[in-house]
Protein backbone atom coordinates (compact mmCIF):
# COMPACT_ATOMS: atom_id res chain seq x y z
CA UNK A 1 0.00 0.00 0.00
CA UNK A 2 1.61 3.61 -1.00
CA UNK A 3 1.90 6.10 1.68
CA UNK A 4 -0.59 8.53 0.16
CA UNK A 5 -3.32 5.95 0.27
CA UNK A 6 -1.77 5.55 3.88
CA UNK A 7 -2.28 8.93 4.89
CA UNK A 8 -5.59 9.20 3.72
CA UNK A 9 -6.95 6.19 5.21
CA UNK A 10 -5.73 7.37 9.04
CA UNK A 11 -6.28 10.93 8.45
CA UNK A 12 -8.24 12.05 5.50
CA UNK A 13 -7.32 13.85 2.35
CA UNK A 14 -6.12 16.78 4.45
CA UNK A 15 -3.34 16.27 7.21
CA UNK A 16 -4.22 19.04 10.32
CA UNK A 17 -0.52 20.87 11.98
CA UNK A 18 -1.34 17.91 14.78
CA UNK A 19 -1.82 15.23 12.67
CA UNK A 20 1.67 16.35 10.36
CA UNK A 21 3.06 16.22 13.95
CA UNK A 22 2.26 13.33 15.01
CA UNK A 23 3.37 11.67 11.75
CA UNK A 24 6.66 13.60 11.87
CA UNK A 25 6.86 12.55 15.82
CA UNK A 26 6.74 16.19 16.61
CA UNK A 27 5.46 18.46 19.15
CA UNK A 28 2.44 20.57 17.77
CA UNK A 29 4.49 24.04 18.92
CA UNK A 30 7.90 22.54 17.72
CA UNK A 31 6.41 21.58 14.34
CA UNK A 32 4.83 25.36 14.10
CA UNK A 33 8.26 27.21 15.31
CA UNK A 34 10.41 25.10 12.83
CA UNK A 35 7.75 26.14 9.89
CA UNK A 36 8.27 29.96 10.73
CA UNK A 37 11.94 29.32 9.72
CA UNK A 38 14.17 29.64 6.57
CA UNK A 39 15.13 26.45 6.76
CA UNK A 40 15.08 24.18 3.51
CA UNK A 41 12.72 21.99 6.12
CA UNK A 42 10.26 24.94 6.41
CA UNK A 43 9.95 25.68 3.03
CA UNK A 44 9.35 22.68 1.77
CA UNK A 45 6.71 22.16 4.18
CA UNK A 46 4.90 25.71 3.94
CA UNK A 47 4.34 24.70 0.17
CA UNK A 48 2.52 21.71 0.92
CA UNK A 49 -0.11 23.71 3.13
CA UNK A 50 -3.09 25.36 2.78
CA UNK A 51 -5.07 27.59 4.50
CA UNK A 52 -9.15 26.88 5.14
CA UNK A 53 -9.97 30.24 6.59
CA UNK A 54 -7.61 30.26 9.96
CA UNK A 55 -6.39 27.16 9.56
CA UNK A 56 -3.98 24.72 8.07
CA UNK A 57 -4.05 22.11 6.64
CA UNK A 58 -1.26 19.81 4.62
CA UNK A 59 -3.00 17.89 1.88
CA UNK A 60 -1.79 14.17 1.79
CA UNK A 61 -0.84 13.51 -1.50
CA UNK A 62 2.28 16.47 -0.92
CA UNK A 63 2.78 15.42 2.35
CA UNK A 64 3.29 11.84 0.92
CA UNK A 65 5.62 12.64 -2.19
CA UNK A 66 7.72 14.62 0.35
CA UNK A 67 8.31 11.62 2.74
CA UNK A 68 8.76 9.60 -0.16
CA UNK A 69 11.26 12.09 -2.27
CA UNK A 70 14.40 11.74 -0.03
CA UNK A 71 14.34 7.69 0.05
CA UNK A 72 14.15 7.97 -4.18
CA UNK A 73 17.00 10.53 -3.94
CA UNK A 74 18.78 8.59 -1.81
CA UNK A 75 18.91 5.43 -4.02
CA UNK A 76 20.94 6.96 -6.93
């Protein structure tokens, strides 16, 4: 089974800053501090979200092709 259909089964087709944390084995508030960076983690992560009125969201399918994007770099 791929990751995306993974992530969508446990959380849906949209990943909330908790859920992405718990994935990520983060805290909530260490997840949102590292995101406010300019870090190559928080970019790539702030272009994966979206916004639903206040809040945030990380859609599955981008959250899956980044966990998946450094093992396929990695095999090369």
């Amino acid at each position: 089974m791929s990751i995306e259909k993974q992530l969508v089964e446990k959380y849906g087709p949209l990943l909330s800053l908790v859920d992405l944390s718990d994935l990520l084995k983060r805290s909530p508030d260490g997840l949102r501090i590292a995101m406010t960076g300019q870090s190559d983690f928080a970019k790539q992560w702030r272009k994966v979200r979206c916004k639903v009125g206040r809040r945030v969201y990380f859609r599955a399918s981008e959250v899956a092709a980044l966990i998946e994007a450094p093992a396929a770099s990695n095999e090369g």
